[in-house]
PDB file of N, CA and C in Angstrom:
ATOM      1  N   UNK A   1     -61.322  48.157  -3.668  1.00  0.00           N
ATOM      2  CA  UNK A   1     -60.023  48.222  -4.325  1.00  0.00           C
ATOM      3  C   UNK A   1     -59.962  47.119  -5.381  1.00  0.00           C
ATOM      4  N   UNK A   2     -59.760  46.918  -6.437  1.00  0.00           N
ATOM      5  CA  UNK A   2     -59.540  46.325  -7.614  1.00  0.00           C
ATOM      6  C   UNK A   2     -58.031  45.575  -7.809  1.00  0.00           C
ATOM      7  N   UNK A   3     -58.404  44.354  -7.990  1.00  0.00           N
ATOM      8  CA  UNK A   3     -56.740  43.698  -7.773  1.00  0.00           C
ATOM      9  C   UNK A   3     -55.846  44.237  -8.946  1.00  0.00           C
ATOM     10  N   UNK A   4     -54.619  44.517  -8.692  1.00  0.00           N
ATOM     11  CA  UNK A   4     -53.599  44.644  -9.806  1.00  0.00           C
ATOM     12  C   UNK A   4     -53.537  43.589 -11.242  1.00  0.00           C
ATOM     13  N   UNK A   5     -53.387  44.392 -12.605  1.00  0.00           N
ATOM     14  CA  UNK A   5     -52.938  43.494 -13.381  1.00  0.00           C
ATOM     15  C   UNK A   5     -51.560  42.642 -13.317  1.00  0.00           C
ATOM     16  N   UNK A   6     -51.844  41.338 -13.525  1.00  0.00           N
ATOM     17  CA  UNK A   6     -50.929  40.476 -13.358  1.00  0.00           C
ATOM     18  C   UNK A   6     -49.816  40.353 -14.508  1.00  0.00           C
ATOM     19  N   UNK A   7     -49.665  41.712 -15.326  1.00  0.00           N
ATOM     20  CA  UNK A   7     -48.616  42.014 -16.465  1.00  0.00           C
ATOM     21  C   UNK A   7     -47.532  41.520 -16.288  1.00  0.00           C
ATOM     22  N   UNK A   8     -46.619  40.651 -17.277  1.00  0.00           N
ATOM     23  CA  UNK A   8     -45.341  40.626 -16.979  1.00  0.00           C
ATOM     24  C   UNK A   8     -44.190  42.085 -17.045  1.00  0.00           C
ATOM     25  N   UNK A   9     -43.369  42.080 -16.172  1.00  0.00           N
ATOM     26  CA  UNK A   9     -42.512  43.103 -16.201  1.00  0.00           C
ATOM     27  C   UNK A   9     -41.419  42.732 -16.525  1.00  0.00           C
ATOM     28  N   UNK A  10     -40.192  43.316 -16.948  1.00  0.00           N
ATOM     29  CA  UNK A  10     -38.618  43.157 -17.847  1.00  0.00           C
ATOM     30  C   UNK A  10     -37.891  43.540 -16.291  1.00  0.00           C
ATOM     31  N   UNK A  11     -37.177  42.592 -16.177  1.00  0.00           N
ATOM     32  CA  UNK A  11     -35.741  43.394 -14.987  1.00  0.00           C
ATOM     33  C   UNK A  11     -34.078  42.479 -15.783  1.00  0.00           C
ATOM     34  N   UNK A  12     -33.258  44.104 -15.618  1.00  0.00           N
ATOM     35  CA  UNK A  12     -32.327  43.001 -15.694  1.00  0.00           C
ATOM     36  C   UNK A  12     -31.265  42.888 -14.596  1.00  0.00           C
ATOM     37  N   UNK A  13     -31.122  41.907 -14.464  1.00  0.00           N
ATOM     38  CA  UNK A  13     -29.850  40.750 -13.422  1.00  0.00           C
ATOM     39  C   UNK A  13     -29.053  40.752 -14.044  1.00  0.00           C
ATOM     40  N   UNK A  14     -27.926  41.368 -13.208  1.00  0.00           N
ATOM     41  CA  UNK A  14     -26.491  40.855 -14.096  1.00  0.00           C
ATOM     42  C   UNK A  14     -26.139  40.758 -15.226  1.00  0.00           C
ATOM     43  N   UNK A  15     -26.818  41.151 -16.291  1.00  0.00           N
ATOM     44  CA  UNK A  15     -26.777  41.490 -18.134  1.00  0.00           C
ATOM     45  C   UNK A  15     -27.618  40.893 -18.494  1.00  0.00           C
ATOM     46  N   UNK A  16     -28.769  40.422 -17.946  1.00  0.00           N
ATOM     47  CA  UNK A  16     -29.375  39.314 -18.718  1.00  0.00           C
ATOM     48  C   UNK A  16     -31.184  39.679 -17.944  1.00  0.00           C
ATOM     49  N   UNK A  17     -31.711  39.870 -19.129  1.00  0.00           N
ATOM     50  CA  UNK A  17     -33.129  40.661 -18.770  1.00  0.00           C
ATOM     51  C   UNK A  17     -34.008  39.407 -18.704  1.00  0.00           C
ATOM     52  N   UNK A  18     -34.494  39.244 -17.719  1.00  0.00           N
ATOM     53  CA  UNK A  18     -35.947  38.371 -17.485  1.00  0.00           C
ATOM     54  C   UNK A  18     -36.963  39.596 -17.639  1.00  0.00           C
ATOM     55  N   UNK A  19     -38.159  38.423 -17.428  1.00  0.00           N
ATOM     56  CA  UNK A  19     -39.597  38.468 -17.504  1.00  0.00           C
ATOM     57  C   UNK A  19     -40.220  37.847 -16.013  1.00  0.00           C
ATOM     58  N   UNK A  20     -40.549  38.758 -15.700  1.00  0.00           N
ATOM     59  CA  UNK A  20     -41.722  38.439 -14.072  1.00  0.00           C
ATOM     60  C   UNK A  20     -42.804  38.979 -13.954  1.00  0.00           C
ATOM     61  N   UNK A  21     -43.583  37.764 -13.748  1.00  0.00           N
ATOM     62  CA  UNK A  21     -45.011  38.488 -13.134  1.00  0.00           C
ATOM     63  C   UNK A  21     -45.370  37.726 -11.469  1.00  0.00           C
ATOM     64  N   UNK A  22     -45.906  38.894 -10.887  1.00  0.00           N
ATOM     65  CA  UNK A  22     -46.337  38.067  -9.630  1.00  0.00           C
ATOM     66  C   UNK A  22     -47.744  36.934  -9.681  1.00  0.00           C
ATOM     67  N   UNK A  23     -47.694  35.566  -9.271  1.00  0.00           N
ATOM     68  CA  UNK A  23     -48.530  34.542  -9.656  1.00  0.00           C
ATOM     69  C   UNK A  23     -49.507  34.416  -8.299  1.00  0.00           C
ATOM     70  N   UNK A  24     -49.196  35.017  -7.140  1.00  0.00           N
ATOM     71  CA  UNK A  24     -50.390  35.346  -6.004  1.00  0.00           C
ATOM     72  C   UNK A  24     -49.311  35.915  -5.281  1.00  0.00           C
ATOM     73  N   UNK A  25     -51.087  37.483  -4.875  1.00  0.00           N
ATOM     74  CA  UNK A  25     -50.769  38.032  -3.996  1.00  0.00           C
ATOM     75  C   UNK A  25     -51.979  37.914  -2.827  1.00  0.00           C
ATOM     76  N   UNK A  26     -51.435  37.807  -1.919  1.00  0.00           N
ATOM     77  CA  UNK A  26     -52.588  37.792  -0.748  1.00  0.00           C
ATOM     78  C   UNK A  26     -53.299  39.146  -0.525  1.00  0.00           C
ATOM     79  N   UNK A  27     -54.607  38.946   0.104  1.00  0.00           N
ATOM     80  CA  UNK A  27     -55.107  40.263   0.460  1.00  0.00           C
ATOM     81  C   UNK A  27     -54.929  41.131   1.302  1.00  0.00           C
ATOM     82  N   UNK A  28     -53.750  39.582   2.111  1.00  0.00           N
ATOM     83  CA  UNK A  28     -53.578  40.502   3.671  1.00  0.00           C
ATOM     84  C   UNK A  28     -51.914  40.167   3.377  1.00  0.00           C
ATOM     85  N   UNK A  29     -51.660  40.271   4.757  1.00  0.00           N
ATOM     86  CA  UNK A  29     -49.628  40.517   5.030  1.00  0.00           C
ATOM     87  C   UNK A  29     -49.889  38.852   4.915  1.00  0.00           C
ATOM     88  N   UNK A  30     -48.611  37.917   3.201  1.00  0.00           N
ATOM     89  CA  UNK A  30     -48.829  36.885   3.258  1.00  0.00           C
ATOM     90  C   UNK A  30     -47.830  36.621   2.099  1.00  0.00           C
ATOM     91  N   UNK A  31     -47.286  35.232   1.668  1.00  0.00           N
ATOM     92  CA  UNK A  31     -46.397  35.119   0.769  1.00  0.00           C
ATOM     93  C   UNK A  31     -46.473  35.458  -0.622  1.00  0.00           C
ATOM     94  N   UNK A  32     -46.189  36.161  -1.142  1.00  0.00           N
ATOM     95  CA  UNK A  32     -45.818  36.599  -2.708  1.00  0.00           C
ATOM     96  C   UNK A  32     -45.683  35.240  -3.478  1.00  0.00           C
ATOM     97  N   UNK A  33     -45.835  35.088  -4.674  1.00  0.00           N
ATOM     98  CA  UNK A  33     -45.194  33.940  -5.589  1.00  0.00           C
ATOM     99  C   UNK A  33     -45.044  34.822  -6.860  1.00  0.00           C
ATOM    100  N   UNK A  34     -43.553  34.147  -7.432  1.00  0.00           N
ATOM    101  CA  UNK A  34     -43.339  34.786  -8.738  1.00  0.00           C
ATOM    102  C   UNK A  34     -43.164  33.974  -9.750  1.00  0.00           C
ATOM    103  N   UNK A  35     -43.394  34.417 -11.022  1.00  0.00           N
ATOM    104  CA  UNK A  35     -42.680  32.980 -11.701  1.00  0.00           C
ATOM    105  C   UNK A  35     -42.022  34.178 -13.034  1.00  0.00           C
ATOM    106  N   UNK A  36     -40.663  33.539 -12.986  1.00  0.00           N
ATOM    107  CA  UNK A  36     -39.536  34.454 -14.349  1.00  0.00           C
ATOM    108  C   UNK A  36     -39.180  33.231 -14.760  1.00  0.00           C
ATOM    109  N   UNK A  37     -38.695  34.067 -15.895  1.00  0.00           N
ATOM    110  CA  UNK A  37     -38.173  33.403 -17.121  1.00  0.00           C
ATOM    111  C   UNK A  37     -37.300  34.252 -18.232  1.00  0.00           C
ATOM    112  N   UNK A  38     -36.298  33.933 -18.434  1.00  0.00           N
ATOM    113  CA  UNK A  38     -35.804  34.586 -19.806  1.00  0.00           C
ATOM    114  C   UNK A  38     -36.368  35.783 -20.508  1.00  0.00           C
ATOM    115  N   UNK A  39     -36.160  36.251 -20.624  1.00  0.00           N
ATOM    116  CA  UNK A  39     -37.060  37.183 -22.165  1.00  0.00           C
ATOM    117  C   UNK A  39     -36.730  37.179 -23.250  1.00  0.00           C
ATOM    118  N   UNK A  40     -35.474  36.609 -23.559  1.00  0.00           N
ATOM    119  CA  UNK A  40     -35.008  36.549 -25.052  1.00  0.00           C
ATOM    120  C   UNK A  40     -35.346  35.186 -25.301  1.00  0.00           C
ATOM    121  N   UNK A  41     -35.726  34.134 -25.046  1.00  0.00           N
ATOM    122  CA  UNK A  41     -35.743  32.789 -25.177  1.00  0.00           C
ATOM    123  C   UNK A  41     -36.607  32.032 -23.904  1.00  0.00           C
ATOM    124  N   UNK A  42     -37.601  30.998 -24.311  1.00  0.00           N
ATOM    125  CA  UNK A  42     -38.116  30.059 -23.153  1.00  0.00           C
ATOM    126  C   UNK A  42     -36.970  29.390 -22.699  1.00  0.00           C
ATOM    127  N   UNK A  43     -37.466  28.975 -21.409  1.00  0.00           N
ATOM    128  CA  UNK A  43     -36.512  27.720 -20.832  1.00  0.00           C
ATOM    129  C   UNK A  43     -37.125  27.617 -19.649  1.00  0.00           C
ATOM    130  N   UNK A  44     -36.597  27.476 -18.626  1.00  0.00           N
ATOM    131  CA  UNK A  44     -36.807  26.611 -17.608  1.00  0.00           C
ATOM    132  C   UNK A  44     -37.454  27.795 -16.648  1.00  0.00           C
ATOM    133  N   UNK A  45     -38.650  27.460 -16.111  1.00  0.00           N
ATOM    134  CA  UNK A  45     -39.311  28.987 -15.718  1.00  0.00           C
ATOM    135  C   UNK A  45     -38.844  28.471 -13.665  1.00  0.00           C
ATOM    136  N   UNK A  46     -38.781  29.543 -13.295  1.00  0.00           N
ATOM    137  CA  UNK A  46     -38.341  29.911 -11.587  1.00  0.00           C
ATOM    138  C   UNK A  46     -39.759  30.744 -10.963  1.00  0.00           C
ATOM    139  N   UNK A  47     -40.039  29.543 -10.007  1.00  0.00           N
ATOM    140  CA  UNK A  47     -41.025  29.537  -9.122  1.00  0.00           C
ATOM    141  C   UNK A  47     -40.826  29.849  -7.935  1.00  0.00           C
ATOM    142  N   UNK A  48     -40.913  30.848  -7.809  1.00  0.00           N
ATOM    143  CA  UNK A  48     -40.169  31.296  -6.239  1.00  0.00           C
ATOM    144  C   UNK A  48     -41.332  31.949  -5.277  1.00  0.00           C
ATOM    145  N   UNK A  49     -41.656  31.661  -4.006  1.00  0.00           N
ATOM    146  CA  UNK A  49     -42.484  32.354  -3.243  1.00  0.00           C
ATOM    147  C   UNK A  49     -41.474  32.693  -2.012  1.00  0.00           C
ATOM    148  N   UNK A  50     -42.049  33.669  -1.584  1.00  0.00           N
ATOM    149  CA  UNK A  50     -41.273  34.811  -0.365  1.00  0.00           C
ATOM    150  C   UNK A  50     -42.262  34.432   0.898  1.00  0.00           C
ATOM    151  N   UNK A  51     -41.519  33.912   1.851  1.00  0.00           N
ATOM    152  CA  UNK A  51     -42.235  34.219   3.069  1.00  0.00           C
ATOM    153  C   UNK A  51     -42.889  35.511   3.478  1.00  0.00           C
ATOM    154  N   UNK A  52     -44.206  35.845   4.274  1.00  0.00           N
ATOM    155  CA  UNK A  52     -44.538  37.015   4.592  1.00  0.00           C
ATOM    156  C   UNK A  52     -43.647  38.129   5.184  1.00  0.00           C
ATOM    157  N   UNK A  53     -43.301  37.741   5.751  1.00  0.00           N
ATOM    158  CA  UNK A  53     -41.604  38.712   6.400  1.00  0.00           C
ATOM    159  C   UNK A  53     -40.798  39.518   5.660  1.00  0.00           C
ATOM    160  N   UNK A  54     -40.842  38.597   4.562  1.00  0.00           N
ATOM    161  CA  UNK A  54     -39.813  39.642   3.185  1.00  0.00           C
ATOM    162  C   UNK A  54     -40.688  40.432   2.489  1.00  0.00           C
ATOM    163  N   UNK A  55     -41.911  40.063   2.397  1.00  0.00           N
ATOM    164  CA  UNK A  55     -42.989  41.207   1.707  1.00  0.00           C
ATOM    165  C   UNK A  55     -43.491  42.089   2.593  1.00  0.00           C
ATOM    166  N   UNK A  56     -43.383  42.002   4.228  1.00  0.00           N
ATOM    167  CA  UNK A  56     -43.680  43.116   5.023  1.00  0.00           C
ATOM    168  C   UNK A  56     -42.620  44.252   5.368  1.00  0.00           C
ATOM    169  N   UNK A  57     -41.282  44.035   4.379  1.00  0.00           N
ATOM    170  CA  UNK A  57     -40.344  45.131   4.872  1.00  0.00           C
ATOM    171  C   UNK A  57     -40.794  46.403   3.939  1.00  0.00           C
ATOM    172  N   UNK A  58     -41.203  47.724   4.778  1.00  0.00           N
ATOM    173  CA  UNK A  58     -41.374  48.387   3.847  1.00  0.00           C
ATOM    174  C   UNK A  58     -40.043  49.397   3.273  1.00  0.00           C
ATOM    175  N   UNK A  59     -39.908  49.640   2.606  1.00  0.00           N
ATOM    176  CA  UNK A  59     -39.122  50.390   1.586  1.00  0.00           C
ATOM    177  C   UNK A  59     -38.068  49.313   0.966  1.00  0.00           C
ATOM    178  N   UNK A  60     -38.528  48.012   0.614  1.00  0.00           N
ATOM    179  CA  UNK A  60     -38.202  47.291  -0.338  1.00  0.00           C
ATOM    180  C   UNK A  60     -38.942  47.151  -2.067  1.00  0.00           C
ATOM    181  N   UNK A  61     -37.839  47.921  -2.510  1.00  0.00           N
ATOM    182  CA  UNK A  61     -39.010  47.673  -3.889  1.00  0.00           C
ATOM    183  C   UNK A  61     -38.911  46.110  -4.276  1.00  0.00           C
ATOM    184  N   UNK A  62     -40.222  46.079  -4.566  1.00  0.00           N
ATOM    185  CA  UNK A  62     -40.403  44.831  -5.726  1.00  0.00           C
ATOM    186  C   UNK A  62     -39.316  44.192  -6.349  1.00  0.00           C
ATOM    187  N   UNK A  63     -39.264  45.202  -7.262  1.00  0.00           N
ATOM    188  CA  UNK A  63     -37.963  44.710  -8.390  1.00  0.00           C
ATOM    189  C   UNK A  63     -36.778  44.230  -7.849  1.00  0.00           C
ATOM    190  N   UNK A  64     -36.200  44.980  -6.807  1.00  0.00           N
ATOM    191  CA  UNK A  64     -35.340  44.388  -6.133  1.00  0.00           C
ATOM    192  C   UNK A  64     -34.997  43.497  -5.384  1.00  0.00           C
ATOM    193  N   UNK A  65     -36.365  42.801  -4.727  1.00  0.00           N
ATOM    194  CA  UNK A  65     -36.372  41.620  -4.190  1.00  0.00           C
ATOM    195  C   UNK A  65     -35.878  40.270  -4.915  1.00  0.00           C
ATOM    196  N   UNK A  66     -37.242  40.574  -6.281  1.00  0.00           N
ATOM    197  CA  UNK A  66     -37.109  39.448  -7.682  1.00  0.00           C
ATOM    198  C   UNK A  66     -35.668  39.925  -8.478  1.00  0.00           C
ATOM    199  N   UNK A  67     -34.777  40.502  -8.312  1.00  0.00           N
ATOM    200  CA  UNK A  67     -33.435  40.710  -8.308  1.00  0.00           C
ATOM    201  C   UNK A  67     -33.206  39.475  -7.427  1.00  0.00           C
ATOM    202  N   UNK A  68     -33.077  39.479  -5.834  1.00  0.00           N
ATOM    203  CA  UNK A  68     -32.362  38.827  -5.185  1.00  0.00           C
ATOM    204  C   UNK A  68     -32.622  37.456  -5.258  1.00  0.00           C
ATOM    205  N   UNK A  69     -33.908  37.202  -5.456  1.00  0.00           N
ATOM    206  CA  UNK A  69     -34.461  36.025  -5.895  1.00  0.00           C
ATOM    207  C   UNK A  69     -33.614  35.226  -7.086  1.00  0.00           C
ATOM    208  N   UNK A  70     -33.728  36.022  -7.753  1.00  0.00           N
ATOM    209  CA  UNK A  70     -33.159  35.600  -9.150  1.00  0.00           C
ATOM    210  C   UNK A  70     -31.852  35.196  -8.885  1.00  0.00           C
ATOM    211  N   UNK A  71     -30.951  36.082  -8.403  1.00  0.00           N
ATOM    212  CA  UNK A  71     -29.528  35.816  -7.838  1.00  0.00           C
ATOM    213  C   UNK A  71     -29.510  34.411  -6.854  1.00  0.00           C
ATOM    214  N   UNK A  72     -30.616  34.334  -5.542  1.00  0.00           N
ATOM    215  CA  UNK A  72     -30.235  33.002  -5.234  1.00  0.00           C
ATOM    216  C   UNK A  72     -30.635  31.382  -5.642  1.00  0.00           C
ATOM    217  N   UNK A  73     -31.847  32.111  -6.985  1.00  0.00           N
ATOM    218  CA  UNK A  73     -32.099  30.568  -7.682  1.00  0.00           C
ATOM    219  C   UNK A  73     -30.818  30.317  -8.751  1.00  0.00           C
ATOM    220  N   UNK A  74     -30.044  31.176  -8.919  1.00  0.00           N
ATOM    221  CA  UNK A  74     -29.003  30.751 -10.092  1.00  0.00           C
ATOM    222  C   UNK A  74     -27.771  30.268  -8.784  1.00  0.00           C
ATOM    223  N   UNK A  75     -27.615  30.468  -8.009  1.00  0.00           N
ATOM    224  CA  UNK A  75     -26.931  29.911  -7.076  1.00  0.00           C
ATOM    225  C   UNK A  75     -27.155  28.867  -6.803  1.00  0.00           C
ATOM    226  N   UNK A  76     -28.152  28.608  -6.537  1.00  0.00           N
ATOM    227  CA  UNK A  76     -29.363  26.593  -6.402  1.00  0.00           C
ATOM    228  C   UNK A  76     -28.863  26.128  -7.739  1.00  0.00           C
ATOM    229  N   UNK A  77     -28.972  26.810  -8.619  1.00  0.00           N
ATOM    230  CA  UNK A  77     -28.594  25.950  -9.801  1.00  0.00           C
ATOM    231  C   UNK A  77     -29.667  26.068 -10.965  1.00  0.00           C
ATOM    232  N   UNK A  78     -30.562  27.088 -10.234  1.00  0.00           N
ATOM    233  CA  UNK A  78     -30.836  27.273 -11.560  1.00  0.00           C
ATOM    234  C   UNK A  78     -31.040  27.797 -12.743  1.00  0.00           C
ATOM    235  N   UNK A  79     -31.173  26.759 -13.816  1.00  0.00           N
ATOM    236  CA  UNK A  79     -30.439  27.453 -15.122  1.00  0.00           C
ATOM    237  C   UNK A  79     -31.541  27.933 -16.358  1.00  0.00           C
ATOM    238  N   UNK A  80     -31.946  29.364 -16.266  1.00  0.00           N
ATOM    239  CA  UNK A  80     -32.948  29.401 -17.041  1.00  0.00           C
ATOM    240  C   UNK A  80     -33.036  29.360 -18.575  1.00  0.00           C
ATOM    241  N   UNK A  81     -31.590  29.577 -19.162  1.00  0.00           N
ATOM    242  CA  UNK A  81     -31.202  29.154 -20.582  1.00  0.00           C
ATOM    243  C   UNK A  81     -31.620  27.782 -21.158  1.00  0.00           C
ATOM    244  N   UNK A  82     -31.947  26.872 -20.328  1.00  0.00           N
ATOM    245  CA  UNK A  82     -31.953  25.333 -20.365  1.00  0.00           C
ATOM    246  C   UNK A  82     -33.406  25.284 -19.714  1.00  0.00           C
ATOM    247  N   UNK A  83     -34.126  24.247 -20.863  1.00  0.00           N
ATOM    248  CA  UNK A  83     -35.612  23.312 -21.293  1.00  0.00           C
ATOM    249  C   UNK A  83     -35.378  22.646 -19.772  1.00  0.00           C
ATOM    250  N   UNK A  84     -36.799  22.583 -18.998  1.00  0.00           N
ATOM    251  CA  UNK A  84     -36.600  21.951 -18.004  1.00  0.00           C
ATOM    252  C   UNK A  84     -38.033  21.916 -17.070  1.00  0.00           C
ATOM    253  N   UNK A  85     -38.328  21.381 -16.584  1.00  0.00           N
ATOM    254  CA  UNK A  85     -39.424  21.447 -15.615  1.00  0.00           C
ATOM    255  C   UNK A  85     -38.977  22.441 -14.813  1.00  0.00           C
ATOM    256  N   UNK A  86     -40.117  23.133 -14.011  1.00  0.00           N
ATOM    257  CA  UNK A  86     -40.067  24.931 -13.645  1.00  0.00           C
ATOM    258  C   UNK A  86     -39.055  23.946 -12.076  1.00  0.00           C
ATOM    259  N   UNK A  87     -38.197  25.086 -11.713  1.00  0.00           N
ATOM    260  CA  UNK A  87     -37.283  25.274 -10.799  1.00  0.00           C
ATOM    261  C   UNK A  87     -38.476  26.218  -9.408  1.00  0.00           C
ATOM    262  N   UNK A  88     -38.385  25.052  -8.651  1.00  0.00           N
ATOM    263  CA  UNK A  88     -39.115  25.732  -7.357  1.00  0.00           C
ATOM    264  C   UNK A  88     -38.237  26.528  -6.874  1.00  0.00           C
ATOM    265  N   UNK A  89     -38.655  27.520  -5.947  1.00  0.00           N
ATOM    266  CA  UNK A  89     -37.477  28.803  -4.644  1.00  0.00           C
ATOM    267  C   UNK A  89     -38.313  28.769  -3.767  1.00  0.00           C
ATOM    268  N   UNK A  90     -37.882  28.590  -2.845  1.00  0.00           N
ATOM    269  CA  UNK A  90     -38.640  29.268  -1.333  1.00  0.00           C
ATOM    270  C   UNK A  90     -37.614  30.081  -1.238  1.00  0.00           C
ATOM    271  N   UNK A  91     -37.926  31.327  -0.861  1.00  0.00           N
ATOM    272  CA  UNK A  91     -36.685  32.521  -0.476  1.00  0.00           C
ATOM    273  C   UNK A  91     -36.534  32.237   0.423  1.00  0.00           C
ATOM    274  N   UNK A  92     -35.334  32.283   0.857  1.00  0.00           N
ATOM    275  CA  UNK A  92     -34.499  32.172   2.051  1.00  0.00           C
ATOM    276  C   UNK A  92     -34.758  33.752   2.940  1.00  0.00           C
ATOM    277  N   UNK A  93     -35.211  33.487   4.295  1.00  0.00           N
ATOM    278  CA  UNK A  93     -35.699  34.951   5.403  1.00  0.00           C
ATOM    279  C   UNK A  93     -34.545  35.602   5.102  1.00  0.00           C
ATOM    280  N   UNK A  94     -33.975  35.142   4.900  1.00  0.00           N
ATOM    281  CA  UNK A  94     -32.193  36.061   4.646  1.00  0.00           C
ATOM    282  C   UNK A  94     -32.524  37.206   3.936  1.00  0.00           C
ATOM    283  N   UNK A  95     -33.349  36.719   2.804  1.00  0.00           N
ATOM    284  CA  UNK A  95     -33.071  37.506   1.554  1.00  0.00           C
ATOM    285  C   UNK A  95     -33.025  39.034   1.343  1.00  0.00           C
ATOM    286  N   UNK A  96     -31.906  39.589   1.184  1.00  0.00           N
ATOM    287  CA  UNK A  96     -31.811  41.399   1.193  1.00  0.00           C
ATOM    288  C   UNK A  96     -31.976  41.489  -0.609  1.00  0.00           C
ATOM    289  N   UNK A  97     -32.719  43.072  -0.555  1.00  0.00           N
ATOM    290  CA  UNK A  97     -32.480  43.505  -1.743  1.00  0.00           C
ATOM    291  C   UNK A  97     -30.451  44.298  -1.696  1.00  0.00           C
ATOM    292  N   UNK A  98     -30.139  44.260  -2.832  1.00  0.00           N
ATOM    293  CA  UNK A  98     -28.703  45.131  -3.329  1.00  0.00           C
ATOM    294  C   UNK A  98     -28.933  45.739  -3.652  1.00  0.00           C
TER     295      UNK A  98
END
């Protein structure tokens, strides 16, 4: 099996379209890492990795996770409009897709 291209993809949150690509995926059941950012403008990029638990639910899409992600790093505070050293996430086990 041939690993996936690591392409960035467009989602938008709440009116406002990022850019995500996944930055490791394991080979086996194991934490995801993402890193987004803006798409209309650089700024402060969001580093978020998912415990294995949230990547073993199946009939969670992707996109919708890095949705929820996105929603609870702007809750932490962070602000991707604004120049900044990258904003770490550990997802919270909580984390549901909407």
């Amino acid at each position: 099996m041939t690993q996936p291209r690591k392409r960035p993809r467009l989602l938008t949150v709440d009116g406002v379209v990022y850019r995500w690509r996944i930055r490791r995926r394991p080979a086996m059941a194991g934490p995801l890492a993402f890193a987004v950012e803006r798409a209309d403008r650089p700024g402060t990029v969001l580093l978020a990795t998912t415990p294995a638990r949230l990547t073993d639910s199946p009939g969670t899409p992707l996109p919708a996770l890095v949705a929820a992600l996105i929603r609870e790093a702007r809750a932490a505070g962070w602000r991707p409009e604004s120049r900044g050293p990258a904003f770490p996430l550990s997802a919270n086990p909580d984390v549901r897709s909407h």
